[in-house]
Protein backbone atom coordinates (compact mmCIF):
# COMPACT_ATOMS: atom_id res chain seq x y z
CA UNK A 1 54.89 45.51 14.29
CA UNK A 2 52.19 45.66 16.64
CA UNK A 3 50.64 49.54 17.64
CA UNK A 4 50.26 50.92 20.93
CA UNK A 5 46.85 49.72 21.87
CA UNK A 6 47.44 45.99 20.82
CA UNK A 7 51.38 46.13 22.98
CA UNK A 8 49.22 48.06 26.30
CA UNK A 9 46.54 45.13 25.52
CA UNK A 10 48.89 42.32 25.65
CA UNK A 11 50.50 43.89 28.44
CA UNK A 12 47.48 43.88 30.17
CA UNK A 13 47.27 40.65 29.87
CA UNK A 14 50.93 40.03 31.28
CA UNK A 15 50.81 42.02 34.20
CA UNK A 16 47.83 39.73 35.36
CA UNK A 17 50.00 36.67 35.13
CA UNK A 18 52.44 38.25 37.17
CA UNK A 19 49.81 39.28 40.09
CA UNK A 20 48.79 35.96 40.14
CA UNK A 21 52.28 33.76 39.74
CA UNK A 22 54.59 34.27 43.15
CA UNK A 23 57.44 35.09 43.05
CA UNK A 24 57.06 38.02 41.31
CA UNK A 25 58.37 41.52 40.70
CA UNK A 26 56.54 44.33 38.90
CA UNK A 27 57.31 47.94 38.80
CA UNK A 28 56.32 51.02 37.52
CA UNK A 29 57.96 54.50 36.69
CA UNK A 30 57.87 57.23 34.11
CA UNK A 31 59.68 55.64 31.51
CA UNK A 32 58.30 51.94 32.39
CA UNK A 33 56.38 48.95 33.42
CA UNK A 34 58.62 45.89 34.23
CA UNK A 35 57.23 42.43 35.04
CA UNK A 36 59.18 39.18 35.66
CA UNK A 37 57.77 35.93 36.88
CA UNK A 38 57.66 32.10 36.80
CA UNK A 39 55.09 30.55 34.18
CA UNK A 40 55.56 26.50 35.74
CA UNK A 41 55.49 25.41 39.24
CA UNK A 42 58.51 24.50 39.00
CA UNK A 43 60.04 27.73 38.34
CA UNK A 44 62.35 26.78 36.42
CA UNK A 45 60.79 28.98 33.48
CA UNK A 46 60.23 32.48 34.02
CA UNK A 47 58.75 35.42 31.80
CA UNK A 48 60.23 39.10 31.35
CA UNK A 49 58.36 41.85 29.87
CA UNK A 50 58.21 45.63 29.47
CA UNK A 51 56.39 47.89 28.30
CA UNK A 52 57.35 51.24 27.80
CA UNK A 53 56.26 55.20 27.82
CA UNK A 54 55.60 57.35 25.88
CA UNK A 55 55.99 54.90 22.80
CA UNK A 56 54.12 51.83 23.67
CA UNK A 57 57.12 49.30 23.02
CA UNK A 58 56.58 46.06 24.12
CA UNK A 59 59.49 43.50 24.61
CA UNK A 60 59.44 39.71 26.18
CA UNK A 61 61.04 37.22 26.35
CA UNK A 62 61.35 33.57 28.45
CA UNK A 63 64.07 33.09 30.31
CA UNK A 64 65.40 30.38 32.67
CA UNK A 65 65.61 30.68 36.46
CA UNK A 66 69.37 32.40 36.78
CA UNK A 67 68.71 34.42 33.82
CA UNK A 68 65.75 35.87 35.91
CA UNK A 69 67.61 36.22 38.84
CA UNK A 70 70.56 37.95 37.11
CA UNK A 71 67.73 40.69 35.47
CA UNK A 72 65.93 41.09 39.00
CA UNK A 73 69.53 42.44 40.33
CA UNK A 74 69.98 44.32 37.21
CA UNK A 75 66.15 45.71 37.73
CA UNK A 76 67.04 46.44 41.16
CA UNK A 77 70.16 48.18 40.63
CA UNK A 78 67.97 51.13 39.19
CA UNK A 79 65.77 51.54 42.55
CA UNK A 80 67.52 54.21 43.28
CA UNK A 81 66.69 56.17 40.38
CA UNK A 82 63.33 55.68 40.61
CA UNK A 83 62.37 54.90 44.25
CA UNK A 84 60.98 51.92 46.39
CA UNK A 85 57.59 53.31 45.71
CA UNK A 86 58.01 52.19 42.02
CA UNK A 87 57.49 48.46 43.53
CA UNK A 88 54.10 46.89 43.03
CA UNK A 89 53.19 45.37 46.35
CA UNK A 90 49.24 45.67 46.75
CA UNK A 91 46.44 45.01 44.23
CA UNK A 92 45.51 49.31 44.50
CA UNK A 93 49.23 49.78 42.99
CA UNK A 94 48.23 47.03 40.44
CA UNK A 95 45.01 49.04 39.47
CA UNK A 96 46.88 52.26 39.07
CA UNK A 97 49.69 51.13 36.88
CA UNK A 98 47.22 48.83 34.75
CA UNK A 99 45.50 52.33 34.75
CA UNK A 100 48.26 53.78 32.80
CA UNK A 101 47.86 51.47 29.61
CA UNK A 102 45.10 53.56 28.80
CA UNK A 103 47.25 55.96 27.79
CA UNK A 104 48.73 54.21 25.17
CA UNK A 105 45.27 53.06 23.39
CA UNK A 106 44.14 57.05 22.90
């Protein structure tokens, strides 16, 4: 089982390929970092990931197009809880949420 540092490392590394691969959908809260998003052009294949606090879990998975649709609603359903805000839409909210992996290498 990987440790904290390697999972916030390789999460790292998946967050980046979300940023760059449209559509995505990353968010952020106290107990988690969520990412989903297509790894082909045709987006047919899609990538799910989390990464969670205070433990450093990481769990991923690929997925096909209506299974990522179905766990966007499910991720969704949860907005409430945690707020719009918890939506990555600009590269400053990228920086501050990569900014908590740090956290987990310590």
């Amino acid at each position: 089982m990987a440790d904290k540092a390697e999972n916030a490392k390789a999460f790292g590394a998946l967050l980046a390929q979300a940023w760059e691969n449209t559509p995505s959908f990353i968010c952020s809260n106290d107990d988690y970092i969520y990412c989903l998003y297509p790894v082909d052009d045709s987006k047919e294949k899609w990538h799910e990931a989390s990464l969670t606090f205070p433990d450093g879990s990481l769990d991923q998975k690929d997925i096909d197009a209506s299974q990522a649709i179905a766990l966007l609603i499910e991720e969704l359903k949860v907005l409430p809880t945690y707020g719009a805000d918890s939506i990555v839409t600009s590269k400053d909210k990228l920086d501050q949420v990569a900014g908590r992996l740090a956290t987990l290498v310590s």
